[in-house]
Protein backbone atom coordinates (compact mmCIF):
# COMPACT_ATOMS: atom_id res chain seq x y z
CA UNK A 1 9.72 -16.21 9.20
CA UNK A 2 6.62 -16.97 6.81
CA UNK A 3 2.94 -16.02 8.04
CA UNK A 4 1.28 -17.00 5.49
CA UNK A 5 -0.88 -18.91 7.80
CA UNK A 6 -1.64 -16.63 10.78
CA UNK A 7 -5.02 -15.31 11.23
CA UNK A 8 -4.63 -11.70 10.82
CA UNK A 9 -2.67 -12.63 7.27
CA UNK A 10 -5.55 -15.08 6.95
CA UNK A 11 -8.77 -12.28 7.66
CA UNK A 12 -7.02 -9.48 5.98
CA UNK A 13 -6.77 -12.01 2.51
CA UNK A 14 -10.64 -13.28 3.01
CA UNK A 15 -11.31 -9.16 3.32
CA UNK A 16 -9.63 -8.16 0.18
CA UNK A 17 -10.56 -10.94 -1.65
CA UNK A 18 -14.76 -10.59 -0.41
CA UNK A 19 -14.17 -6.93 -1.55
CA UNK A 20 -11.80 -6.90 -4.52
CA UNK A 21 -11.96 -10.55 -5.98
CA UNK A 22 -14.54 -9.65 -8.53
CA UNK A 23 -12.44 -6.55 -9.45
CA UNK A 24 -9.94 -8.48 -12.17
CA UNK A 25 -7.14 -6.21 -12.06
CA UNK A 26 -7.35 -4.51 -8.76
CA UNK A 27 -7.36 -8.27 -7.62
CA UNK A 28 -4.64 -9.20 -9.43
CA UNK A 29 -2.55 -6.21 -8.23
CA UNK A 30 -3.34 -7.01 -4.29
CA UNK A 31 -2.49 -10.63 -4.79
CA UNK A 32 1.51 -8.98 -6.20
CA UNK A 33 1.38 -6.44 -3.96
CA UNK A 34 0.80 -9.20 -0.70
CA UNK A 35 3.15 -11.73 -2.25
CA UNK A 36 5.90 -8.66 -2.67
CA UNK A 37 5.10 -7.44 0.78
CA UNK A 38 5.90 -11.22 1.99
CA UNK A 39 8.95 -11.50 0.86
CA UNK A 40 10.29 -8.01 2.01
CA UNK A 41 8.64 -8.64 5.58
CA UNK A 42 10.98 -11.75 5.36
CA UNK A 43 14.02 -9.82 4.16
CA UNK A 44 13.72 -6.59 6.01
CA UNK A 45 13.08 -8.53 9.29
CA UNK A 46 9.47 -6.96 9.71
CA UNK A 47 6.27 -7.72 11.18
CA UNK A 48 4.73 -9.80 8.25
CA UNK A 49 1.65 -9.80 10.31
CA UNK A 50 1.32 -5.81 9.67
CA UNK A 51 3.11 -5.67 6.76
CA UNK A 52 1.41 -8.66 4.42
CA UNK A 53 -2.10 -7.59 6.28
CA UNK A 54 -2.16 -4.17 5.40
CA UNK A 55 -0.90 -5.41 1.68
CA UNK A 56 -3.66 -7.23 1.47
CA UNK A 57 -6.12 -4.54 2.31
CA UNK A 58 -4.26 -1.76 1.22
CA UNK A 59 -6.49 -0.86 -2.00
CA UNK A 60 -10.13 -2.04 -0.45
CA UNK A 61 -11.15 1.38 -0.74
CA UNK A 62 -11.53 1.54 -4.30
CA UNK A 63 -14.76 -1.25 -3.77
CA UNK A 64 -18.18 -0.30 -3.51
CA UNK A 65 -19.03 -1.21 0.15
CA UNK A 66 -16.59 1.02 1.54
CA UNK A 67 -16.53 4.01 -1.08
CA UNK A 68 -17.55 7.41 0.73
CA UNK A 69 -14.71 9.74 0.12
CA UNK A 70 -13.48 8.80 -3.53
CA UNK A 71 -10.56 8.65 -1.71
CA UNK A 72 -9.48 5.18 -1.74
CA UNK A 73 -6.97 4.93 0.64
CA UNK A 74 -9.42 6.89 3.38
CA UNK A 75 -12.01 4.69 2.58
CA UNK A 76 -10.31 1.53 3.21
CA UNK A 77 -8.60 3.30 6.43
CA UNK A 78 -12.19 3.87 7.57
CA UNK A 79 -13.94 0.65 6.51
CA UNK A 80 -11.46 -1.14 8.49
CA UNK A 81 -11.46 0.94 11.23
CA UNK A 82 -15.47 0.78 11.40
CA UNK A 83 -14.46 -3.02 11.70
CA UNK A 84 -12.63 -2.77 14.70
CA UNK A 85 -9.12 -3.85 12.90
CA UNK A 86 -5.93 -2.79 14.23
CA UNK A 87 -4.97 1.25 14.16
CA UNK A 88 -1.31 -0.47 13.09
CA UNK A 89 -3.05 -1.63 9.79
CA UNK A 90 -6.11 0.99 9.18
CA UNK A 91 -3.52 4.13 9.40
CA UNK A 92 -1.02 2.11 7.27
CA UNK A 93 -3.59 1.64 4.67
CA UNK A 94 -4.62 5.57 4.84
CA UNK A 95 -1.35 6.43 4.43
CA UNK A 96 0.24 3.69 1.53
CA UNK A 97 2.18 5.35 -1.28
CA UNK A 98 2.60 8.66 -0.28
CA UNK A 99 -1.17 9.31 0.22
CA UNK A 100 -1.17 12.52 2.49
CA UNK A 101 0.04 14.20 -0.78
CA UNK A 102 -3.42 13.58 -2.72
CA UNK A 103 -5.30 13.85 0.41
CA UNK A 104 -4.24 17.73 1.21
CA UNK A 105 -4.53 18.44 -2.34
CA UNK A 106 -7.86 17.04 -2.18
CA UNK A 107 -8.81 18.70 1.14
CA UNK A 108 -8.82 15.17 3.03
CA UNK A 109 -5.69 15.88 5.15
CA UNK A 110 -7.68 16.39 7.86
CA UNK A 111 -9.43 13.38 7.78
CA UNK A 112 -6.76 11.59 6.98
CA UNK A 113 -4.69 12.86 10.25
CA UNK A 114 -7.03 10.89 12.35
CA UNK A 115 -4.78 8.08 11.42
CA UNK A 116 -1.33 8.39 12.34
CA UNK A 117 1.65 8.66 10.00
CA UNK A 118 4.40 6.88 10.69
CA UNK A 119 7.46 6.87 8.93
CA UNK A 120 9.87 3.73 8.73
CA UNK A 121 10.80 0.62 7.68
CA UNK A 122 7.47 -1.25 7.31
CA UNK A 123 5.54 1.96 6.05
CA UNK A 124 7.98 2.27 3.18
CA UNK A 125 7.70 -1.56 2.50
CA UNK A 126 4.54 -1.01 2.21
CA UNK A 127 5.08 1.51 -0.35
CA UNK A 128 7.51 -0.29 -2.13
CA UNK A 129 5.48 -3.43 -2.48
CA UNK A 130 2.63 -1.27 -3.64
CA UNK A 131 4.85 0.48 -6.41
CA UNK A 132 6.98 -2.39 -7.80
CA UNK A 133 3.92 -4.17 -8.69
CA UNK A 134 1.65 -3.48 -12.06
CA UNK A 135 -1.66 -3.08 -12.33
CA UNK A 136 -1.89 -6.51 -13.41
CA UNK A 137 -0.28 -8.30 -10.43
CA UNK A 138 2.87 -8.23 -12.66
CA UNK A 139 7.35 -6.81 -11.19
CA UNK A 140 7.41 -3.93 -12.44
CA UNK A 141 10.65 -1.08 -11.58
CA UNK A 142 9.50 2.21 -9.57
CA UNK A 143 10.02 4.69 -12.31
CA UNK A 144 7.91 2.49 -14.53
CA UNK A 145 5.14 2.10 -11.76
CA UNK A 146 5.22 6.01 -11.72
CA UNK A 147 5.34 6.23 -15.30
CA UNK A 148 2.05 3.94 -15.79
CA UNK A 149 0.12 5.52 -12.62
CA UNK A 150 0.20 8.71 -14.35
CA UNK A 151 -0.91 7.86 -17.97
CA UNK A 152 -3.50 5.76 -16.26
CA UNK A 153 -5.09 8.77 -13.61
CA UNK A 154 -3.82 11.32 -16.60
CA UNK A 155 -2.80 14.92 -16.84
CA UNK A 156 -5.56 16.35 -14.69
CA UNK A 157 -5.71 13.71 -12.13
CA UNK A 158 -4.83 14.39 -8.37
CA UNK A 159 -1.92 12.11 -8.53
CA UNK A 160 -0.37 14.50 -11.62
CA UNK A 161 -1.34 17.58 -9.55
CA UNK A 162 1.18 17.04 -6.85
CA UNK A 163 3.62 14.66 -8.35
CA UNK A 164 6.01 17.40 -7.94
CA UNK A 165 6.14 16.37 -4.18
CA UNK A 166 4.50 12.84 -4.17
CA UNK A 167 6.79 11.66 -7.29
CA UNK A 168 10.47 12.44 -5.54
CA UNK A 169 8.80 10.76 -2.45
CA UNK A 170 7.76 7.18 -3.82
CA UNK A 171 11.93 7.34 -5.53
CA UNK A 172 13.12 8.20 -2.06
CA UNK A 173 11.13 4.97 -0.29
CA UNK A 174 12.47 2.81 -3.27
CA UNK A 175 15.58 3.98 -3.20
CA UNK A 176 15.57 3.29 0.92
CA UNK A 177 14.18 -0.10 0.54
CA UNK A 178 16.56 -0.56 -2.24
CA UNK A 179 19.64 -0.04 -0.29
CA UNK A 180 18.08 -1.92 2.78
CA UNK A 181 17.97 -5.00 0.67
CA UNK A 182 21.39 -5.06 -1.10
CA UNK A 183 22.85 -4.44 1.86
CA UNK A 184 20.78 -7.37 4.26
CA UNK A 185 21.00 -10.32 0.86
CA UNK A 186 17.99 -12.56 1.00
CA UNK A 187 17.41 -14.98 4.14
CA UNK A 188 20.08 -12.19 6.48
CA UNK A 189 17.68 -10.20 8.48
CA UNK A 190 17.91 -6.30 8.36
């Protein structure tokens, strides 16, 4: 089932896009990462309503209006939830791509408990859509996701500091979603 016309699919786009449209490449990822997140809601048999909504919104923290922390996906957890949108989407957005990693590194797993981790299917679609999709909106494999994020951040950055833990974690999610999908082929429901 397609959502692409729902109203929570609908708000979270006009959100991301008011936030991140000017923001070329961060723009251009969200639109992949949304599209990807689509098609595995279809797939997988998920709720594209959660799953393509918190694509959508799942980098928002990185814009100006709702920068606090530095922490982007806190501060697009928060902005939403200042917003009144749905716990279901603001903690999935907190907690996208193995975030609670950088965030105890950081000393932001505290705030970052307030939302609540869930592990599952549509938390490591989320994931998965995030890291199979460039920079630049473009498919892109995990390892070469990983590869990019950390000559992008660099040596020094958070996302180096615990990729000892974070980096076997985003392989894990892939290689679940992976295995999901071979064995459900497209258009047979998980």
């Amino acid at each position: 089932m397609r959502v692409r016309g729902s109203l929570l699919v609908t708000a979270a786009r006009e959100v991301a896009q008011e936030l991140l449209g000017g923001m070329g490449d961060r723009w251009r990822h969200t639109c992949g990462v949304a599209a990807r997140a689509d098609e595995l809601a279809y797939a997988l048999d998920l709720d594209p309503d959660v799953l393509v909504s918190s694509a959508w919104l799942h980098d928002i923290g990185y814009a100006t209006p709702a920068l606090v922390t530095g922490f982007h996906p806190l501060d697009g957890a928060d902005h939403l939830a200042g917003r009144g949108w749905p716990l279901s989407i603001a903690a999935r957005v907190a907690h996208h791509s193995g975030a609670r990693f950088v965030a105890a590194a950081r000393g932001l797993g505290e705030l970052l408990s307030a939302y609540p981790y869930e592990e599952g299917p549509m938390s490591d679609a989320l994931t998965y859509a995030d890291q199979t999709v460039g920079p630049r909106g473009d498919r892109v494999s995990p390892a070469a996701r990983h590869d990019e994020m950390l000559l992008r951040h660099g040596p020094s950055s958070w996302n180096a500091r615990v990729d000892h833990l974070r980096g076997p974690y985003l392989l894990e999610v892939a290689d679940r979603v992976e295995r999901c999908l071979a064995a459900h082929p497209a258009g047979t429901p998980a």
